[in-house]
C-alpha atoms as a PDB file:
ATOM      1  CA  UNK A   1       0.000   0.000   0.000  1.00  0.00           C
ATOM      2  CA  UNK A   2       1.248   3.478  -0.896  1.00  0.00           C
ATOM      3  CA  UNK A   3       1.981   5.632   2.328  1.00  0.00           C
ATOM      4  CA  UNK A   4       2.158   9.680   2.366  1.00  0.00           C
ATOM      5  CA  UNK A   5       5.286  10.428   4.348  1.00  0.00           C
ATOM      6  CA  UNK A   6       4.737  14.000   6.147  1.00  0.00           C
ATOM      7  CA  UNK A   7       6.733  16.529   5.609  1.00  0.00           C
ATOM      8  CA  UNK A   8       9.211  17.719   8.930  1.00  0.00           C
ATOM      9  CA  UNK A   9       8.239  20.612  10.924  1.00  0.00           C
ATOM     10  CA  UNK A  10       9.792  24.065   9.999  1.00  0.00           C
ATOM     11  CA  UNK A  11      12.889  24.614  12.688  1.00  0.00           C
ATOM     12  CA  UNK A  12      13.462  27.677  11.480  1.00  0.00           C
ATOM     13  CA  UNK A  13      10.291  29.206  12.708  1.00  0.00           C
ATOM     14  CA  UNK A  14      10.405  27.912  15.896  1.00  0.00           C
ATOM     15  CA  UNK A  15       9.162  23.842  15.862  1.00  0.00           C
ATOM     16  CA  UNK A  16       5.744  22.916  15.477  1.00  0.00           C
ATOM     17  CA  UNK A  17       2.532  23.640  17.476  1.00  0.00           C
ATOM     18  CA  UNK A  18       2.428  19.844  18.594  1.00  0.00           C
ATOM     19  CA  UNK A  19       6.048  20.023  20.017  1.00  0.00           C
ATOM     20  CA  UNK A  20       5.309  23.684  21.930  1.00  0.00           C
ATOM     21  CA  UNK A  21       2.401  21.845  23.450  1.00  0.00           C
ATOM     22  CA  UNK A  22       4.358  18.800  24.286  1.00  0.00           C
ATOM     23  CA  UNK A  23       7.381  20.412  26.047  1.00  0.00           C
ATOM     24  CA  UNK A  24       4.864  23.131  27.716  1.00  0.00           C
ATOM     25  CA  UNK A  25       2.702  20.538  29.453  1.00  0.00           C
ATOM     26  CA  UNK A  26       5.531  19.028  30.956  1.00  0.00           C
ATOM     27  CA  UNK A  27       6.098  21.554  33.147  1.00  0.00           C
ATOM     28  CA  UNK A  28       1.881  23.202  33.155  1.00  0.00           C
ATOM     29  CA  UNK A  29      -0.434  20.381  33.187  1.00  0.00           C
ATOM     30  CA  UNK A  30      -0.413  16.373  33.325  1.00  0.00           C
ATOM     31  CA  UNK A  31       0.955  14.707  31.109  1.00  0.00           C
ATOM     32  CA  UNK A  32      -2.581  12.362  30.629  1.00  0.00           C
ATOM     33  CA  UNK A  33      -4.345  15.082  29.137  1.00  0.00           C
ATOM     34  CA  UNK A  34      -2.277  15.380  26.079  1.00  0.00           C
ATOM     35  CA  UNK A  35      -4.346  13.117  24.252  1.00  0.00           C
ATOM     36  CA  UNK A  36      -7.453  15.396  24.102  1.00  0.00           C
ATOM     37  CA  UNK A  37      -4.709  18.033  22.519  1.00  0.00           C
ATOM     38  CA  UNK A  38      -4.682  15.783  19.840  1.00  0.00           C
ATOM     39  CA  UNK A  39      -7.928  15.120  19.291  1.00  0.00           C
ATOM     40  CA  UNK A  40      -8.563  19.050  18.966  1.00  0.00           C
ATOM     41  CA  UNK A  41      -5.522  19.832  17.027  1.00  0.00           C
ATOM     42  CA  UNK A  42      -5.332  16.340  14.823  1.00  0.00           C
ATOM     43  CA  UNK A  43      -3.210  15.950  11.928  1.00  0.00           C
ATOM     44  CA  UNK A  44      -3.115  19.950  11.373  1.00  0.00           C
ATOM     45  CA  UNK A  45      -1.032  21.041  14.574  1.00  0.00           C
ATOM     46  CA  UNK A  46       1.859  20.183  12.727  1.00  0.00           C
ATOM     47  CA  UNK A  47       1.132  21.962   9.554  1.00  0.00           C
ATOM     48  CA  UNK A  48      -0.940  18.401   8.574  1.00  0.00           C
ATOM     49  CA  UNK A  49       1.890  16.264   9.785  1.00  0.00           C
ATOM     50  CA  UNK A  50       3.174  14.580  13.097  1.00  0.00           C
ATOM     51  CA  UNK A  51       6.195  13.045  14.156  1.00  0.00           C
ATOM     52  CA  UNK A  52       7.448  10.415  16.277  1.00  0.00           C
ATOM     53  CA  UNK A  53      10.572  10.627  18.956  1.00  0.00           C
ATOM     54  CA  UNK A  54      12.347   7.768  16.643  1.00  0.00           C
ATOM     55  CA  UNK A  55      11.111   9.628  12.501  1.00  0.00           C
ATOM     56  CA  UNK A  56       7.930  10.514  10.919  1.00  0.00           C
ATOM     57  CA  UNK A  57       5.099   9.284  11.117  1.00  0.00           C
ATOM     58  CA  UNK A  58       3.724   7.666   8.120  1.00  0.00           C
ATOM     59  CA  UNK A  59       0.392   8.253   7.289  1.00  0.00           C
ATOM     60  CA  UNK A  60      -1.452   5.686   4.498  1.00  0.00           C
ATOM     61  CA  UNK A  61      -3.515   6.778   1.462  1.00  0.00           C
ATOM     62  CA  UNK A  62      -6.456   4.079   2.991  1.00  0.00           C
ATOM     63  CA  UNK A  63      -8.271   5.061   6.233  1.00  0.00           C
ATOM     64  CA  UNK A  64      -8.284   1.544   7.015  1.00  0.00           C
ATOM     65  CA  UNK A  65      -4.203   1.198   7.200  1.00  0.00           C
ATOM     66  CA  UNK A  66      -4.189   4.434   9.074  1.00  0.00           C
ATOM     67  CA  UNK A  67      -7.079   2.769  11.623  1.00  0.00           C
ATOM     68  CA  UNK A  68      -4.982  -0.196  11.572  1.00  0.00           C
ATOM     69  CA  UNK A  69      -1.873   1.174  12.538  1.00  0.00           C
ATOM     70  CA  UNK A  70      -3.648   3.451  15.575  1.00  0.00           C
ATOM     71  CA  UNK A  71      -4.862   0.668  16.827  1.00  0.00           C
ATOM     72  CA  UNK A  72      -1.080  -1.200  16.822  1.00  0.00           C
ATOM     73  CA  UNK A  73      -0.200   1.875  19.054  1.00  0.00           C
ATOM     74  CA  UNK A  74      -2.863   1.495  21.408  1.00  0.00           C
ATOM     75  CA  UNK A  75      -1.960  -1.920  21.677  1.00  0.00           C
ATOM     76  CA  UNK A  76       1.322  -0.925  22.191  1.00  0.00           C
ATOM     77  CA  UNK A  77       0.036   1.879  24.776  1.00  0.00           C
ATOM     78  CA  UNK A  78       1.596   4.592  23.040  1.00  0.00           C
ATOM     79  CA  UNK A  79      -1.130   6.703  23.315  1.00  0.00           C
ATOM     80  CA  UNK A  80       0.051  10.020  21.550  1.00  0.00           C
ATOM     81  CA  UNK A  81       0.858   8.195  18.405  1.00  0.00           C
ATOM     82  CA  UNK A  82      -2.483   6.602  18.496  1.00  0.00           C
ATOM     83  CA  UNK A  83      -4.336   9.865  19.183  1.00  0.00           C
ATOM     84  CA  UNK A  84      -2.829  11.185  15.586  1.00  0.00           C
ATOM     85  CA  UNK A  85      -3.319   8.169  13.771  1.00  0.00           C
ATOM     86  CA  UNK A  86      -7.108   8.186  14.754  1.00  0.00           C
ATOM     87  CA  UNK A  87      -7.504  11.962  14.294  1.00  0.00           C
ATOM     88  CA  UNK A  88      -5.707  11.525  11.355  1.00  0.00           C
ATOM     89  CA  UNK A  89      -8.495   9.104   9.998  1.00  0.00           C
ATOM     90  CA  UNK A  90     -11.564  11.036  11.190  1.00  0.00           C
ATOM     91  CA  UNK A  91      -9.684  14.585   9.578  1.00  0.00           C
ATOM     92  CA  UNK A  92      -8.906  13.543   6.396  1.00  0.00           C
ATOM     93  CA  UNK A  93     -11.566  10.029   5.954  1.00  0.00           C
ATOM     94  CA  UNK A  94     -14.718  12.086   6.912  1.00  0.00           C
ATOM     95  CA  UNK A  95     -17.215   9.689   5.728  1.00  0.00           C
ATOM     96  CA  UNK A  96     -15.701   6.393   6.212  1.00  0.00           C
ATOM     97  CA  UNK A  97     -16.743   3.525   8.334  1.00  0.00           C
ATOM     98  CA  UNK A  98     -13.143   4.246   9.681  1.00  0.00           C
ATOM     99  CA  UNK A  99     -14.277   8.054  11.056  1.00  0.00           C
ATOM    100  CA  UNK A 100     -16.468   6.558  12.754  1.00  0.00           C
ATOM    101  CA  UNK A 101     -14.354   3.732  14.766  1.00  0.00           C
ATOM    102  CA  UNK A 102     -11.829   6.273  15.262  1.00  0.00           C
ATOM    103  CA  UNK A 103     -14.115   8.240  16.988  1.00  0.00           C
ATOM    104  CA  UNK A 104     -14.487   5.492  19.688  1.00  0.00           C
ATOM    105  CA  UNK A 105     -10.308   4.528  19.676  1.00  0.00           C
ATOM    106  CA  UNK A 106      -9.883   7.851  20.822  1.00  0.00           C
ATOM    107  CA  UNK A 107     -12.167   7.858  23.273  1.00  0.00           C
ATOM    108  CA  UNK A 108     -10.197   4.690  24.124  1.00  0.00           C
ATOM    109  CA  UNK A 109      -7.029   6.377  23.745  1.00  0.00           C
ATOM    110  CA  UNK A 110      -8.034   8.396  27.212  1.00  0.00           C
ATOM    111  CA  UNK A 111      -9.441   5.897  29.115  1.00  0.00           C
ATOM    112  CA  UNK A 112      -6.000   4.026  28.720  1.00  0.00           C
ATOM    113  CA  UNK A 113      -4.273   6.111  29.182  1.00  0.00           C
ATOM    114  CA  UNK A 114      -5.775   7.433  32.714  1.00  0.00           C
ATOM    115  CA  UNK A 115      -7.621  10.872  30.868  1.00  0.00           C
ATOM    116  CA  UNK A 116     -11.086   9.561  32.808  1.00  0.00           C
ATOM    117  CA  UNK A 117     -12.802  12.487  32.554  1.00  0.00           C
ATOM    118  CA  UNK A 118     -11.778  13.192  28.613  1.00  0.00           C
ATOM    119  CA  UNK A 119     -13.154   9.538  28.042  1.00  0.00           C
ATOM    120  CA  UNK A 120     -16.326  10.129  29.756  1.00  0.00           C
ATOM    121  CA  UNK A 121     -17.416  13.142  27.351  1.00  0.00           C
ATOM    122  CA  UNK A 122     -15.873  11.673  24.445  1.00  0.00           C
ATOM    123  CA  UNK A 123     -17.794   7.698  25.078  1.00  0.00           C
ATOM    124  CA  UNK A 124     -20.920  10.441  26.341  1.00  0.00           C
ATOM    125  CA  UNK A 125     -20.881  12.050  22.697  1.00  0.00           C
ATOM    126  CA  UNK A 126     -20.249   8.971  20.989  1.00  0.00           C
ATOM    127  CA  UNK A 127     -23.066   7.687  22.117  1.00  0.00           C
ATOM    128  CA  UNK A 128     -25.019  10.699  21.622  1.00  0.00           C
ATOM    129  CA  UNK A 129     -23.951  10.938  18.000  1.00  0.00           C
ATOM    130  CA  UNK A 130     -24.230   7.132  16.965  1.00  0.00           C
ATOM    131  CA  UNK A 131     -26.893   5.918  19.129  1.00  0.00           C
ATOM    132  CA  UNK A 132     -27.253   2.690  16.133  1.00  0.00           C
ATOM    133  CA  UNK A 133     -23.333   1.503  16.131  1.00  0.00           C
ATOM    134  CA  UNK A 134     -22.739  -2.219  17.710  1.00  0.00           C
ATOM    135  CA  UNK A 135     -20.533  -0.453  20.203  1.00  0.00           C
ATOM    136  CA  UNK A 136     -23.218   1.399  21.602  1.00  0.00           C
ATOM    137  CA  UNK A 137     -26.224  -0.961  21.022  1.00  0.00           C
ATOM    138  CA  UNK A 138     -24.200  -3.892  23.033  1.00  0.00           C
ATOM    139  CA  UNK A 139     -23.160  -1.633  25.881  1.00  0.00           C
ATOM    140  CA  UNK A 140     -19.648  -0.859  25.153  1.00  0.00           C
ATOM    141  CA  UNK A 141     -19.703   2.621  25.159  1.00  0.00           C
ATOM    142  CA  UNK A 142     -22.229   2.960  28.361  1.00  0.00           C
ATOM    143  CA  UNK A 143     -20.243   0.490  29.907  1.00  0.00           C
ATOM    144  CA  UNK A 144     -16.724   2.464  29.719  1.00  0.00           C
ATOM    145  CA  UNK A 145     -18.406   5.592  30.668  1.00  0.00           C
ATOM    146  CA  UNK A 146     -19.470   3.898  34.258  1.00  0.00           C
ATOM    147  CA  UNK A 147     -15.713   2.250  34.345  1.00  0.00           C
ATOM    148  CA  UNK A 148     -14.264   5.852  33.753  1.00  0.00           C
ATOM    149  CA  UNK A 149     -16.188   7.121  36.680  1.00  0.00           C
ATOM    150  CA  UNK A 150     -15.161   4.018  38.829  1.00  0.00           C
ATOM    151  CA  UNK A 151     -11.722   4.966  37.806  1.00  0.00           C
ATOM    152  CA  UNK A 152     -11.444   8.190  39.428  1.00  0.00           C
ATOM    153  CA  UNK A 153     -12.398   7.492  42.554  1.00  0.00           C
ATOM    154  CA  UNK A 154      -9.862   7.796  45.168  1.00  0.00           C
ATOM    155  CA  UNK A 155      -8.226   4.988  46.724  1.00  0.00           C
ATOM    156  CA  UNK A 156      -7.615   4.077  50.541  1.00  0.00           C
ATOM    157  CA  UNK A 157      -4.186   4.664  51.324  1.00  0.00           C
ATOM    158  CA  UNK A 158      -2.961   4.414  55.258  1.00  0.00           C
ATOM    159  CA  UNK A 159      -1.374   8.168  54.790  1.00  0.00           C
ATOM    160  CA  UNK A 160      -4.529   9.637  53.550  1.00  0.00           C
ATOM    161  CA  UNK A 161      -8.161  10.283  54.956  1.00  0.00           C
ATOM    162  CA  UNK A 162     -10.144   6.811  54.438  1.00  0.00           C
ATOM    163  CA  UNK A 163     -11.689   7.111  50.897  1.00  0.00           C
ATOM    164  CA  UNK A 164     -15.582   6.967  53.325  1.00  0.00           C
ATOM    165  CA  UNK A 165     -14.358  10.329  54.695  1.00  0.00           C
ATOM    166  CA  UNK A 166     -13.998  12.290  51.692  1.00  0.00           C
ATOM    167  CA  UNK A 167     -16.388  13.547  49.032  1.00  0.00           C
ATOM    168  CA  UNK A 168     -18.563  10.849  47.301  1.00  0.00           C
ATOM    169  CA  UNK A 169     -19.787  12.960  44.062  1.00  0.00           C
ATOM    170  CA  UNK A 170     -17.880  10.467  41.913  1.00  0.00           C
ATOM    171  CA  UNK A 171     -18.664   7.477  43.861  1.00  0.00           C
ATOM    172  CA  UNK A 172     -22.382   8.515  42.984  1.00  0.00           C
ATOM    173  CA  UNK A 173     -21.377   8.895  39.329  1.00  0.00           C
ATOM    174  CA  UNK A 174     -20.208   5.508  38.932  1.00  0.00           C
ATOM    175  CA  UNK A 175     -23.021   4.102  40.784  1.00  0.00           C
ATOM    176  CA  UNK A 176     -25.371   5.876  38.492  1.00  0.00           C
ATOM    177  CA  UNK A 177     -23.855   4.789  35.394  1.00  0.00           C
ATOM    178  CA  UNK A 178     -23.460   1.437  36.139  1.00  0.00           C
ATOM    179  CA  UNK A 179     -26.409   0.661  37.560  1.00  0.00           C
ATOM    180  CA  UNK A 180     -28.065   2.814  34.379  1.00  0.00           C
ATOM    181  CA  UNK A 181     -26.021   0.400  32.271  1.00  0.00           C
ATOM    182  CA  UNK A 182     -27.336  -3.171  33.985  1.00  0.00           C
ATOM    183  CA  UNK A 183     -30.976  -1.755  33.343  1.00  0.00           C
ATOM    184  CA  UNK A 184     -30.388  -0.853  29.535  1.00  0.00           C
ATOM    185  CA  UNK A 185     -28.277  -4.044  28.455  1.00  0.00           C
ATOM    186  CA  UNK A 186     -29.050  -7.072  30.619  1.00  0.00           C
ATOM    187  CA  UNK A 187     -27.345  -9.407  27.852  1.00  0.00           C
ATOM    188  CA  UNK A 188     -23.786  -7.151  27.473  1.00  0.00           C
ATOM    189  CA  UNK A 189     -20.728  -9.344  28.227  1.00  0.00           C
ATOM    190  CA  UNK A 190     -19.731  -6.628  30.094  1.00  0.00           C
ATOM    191  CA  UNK A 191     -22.732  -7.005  32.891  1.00  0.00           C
ATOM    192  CA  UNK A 192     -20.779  -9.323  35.542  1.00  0.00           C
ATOM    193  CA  UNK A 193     -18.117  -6.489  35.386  1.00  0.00           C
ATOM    194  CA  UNK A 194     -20.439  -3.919  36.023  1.00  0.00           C
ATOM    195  CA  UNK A 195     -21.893  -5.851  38.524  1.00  0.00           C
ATOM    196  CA  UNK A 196     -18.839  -6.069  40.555  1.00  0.00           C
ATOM    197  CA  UNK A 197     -17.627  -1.944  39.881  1.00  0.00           C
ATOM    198  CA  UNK A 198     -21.676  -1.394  40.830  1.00  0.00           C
ATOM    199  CA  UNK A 199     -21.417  -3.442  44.212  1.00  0.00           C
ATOM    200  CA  UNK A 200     -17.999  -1.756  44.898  1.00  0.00           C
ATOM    201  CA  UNK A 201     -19.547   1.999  44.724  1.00  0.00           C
ATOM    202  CA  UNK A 202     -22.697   0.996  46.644  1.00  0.00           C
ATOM    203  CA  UNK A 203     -20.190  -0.147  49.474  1.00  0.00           C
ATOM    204  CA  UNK A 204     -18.152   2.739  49.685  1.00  0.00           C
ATOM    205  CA  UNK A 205     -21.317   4.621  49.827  1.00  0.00           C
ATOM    206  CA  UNK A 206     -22.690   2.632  52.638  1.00  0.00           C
ATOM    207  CA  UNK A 207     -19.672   3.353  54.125  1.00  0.00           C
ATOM    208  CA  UNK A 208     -19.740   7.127  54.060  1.00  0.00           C
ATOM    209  CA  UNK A 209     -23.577   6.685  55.228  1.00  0.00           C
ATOM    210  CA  UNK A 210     -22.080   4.661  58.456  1.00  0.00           C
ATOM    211  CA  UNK A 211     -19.354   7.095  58.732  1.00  0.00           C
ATOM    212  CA  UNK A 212     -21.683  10.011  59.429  1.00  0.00           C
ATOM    213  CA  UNK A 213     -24.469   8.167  61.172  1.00  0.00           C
ATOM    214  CA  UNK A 214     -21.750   7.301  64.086  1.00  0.00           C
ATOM    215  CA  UNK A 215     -20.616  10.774  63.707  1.00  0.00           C
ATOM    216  CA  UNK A 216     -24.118  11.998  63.998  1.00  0.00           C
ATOM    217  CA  UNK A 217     -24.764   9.450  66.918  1.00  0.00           C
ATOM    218  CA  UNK A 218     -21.069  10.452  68.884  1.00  0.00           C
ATOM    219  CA  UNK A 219     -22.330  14.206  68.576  1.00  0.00           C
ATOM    220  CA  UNK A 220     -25.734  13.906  70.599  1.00  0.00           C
ATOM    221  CA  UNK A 221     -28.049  14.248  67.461  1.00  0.00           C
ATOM    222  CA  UNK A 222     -30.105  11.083  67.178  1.00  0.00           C
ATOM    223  CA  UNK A 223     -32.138  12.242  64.401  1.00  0.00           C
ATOM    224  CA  UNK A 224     -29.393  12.984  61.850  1.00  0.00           C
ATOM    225  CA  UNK A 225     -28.589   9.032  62.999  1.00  0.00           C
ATOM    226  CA  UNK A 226     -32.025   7.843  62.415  1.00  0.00           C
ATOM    227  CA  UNK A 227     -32.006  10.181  58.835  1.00  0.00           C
ATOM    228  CA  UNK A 228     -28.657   9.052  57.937  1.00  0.00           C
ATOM    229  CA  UNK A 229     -29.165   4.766  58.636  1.00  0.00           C
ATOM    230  CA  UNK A 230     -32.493   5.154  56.866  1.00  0.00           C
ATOM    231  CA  UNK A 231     -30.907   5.881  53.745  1.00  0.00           C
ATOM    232  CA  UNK A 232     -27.941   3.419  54.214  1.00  0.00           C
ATOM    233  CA  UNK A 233     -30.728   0.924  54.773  1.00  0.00           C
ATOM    234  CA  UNK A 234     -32.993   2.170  52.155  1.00  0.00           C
ATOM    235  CA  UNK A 235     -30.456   2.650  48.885  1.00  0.00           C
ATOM    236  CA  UNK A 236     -27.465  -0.395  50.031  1.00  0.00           C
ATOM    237  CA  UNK A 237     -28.907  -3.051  51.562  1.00  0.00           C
ATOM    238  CA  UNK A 238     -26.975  -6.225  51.813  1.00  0.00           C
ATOM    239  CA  UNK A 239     -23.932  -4.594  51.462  1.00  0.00           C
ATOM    240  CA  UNK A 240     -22.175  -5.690  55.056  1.00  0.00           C
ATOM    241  CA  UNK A 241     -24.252  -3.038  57.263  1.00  0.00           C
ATOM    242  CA  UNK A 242     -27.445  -4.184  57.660  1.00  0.00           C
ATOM    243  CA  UNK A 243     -26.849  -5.783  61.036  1.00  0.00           C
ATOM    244  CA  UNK A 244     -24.689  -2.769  62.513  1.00  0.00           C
ATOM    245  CA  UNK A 245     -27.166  -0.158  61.138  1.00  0.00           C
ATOM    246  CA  UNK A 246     -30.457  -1.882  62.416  1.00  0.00           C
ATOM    247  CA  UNK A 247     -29.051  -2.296  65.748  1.00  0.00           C
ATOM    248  CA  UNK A 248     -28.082   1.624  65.873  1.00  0.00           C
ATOM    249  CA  UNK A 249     -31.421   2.394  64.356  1.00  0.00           C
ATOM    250  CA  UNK A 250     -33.328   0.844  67.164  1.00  0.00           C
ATOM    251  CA  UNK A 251     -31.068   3.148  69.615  1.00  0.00           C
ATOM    252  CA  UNK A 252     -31.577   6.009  67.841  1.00  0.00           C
ATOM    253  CA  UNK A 253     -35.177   5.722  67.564  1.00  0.00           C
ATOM    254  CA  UNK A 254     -35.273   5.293  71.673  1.00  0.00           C
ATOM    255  CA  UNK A 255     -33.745   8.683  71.752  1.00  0.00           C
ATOM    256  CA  UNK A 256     -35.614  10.474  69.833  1.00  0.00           C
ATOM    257  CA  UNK A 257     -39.017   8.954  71.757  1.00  0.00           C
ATOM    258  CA  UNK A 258     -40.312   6.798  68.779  1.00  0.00           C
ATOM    259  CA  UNK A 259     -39.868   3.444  71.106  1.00  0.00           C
ATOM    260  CA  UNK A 260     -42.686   1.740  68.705  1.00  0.00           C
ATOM    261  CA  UNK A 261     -40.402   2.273  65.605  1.00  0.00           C
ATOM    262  CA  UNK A 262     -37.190   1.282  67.940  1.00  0.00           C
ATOM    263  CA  UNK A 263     -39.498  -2.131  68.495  1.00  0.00           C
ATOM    264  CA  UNK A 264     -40.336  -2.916  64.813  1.00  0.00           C
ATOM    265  CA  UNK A 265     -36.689  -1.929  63.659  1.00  0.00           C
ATOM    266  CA  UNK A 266     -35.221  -4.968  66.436  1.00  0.00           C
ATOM    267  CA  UNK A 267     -37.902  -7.565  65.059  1.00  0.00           C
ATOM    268  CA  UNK A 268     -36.905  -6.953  61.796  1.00  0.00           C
ATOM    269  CA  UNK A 269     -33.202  -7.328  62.976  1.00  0.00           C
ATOM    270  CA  UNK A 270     -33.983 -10.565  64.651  1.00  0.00           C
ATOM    271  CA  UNK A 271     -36.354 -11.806  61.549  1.00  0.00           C
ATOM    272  CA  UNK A 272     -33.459 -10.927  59.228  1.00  0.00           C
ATOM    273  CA  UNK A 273     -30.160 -11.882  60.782  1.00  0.00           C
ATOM    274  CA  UNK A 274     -31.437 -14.597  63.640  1.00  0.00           C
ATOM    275  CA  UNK A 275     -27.995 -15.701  64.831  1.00  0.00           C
ATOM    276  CA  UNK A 276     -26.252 -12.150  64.660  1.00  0.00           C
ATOM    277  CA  UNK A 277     -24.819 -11.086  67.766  1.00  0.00           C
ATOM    278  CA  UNK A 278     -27.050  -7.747  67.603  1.00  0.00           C
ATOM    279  CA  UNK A 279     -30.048 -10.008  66.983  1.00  0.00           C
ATOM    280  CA  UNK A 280     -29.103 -11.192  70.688  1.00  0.00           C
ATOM    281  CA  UNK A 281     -28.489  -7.880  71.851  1.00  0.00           C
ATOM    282  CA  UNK A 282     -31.839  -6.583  70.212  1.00  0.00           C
ATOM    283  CA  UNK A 283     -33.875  -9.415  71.914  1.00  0.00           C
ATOM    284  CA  UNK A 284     -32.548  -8.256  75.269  1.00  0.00           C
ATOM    285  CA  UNK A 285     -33.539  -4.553  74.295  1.00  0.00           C
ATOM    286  CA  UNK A 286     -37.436  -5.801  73.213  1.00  0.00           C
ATOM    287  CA  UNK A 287     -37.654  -7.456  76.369  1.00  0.00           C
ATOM    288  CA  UNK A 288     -37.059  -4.326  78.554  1.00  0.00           C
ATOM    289  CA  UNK A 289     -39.443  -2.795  76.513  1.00  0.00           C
ATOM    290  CA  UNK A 290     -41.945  -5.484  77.145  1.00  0.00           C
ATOM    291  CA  UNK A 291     -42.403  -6.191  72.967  1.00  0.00           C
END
């Protein structure tokens, strides 16, 4: 196959936009978002050409080839050079099947290469803008936007704040879009996957909901307790607080005079979890009460 071999940047004018950008986000911004750069500038930030830290990049005369050898980069996880091979395709292959998939490989390109957040807007408008493709219609593309969320959620590390202490915006992001996902494509390969990521967000979430509900309960102010282990119980049952949460419940209720709904929250501890050691401690509670 004939290949177009691009012409070197003019030195004499100072190097290319592409390599200004390069050398100025070492020192400005991550290095992960460079790949969005790409997608904005494509093939033109280099007067239409690109080049690689070894020679030039060689672009083919047939989308395909140029597809083809993006995706050998991504494989390869060199995601800049994929980044201009795909925006390479969708620049100058418009209306090719090609565009299209290159479209989604650089979405790809981001979510490999750590850019979450680029990859959620980019699988987010590929979806939007090709609502028919296979990638969308068997969940690819709504699947990867929930992983992307997952992905940026921070992790527990013993010199940092435990991940239930800190803001859960993105834990709620990811729990949204993957549990959005599991409703709209049952039959994806991707569900058990989802499943797992879903479970893991709706535990770290039940963990912040414990986290404050103690807090609350440490503080004096039963009702935030009751509020707060209402919605634990309520939006992540079965998630390794049930027991714990009931058994609180039941004492805040006491405090805040509601010694009916203190009663019915024990029974259903005791119905639930029989041969838990709050079940025991609930029976002992119901029997002072004289329920």
């Amino acid at each position: 196959m004939e290949s177009l071999e691009t012409t070197p940047c003019g030195r004499a004018t100072g190097g290319c936009l592409l390599d200004l950008i390069s050398s100025t986000m070492s020192t400005r911004a991550p290095r992960l978002a460079f790949p969005l750069l790409l997608v904005l500038l494509g093939p033109f930030a280099c007067g239409g050409s690109a080049r690689e830290s070894g020679g030039r990049v060689e672009y083919s005369v047939s989308a395909q080839n140029n597809y083809e050898r993006g995706m050998k980069k991504l494989e390869e996880e060199d995601w800049v050079e994929a980044a201009k091979y795909f925006s390479f395709v969708k620049a100058r292959f418009p209306y090719s099947k090609f565009a299209v998939l290159a479209e989604l490989r650089l979405a790809d390109t981001s979510f490999q290469s750590g850019s979450y957040l680029e990859a959620i807007d980019a699988y987010k408008l590929f979806i939007k803008y090709h609502p028919t493709h296979e990638m969308v219609e068997n969940g690819y593309a709504a699947f990867r936007v929930g992983e992307s969320y997952y992905r940026t959620l921070p992790d527990d590390w013993f010199l940092v704040p435990p991940s239930y202490e800190k803001d859960s915006s993105a834990t709620h992001d990811a729990l949204r879009e993957l549990s959005s996902f599991l409703r709209k494509y049952p039959q994806s390969r991707f569900v058990e996957k989802a499943k797992k990521l879903r479970d893991t967000c709706a535990k770290r979430l039940a963990a912040h909901e414990w986290y404050v509900a103690k807090f609350y309960w440490k503080k004096d102010e039963p009702m935030g307790t009751v509020l707060r282990l209402k919605a634990l119980l309520d939006r992540y049952p079965g998630v390794g607080y049930d027991e714990e949460a009931l058994w609180l419940l039941g004492k805040a209720y006491l405090r805040v005079n509601r010694s009916e709904d203190a009663k019915s929250t024990w029974k259903s501890l005791i119905k639930k979890y029989p041969s838990h050691r709050r079940a025991g401690d609930a029976r002992n509670e119901l029997t002072k009460l004289g329920g």
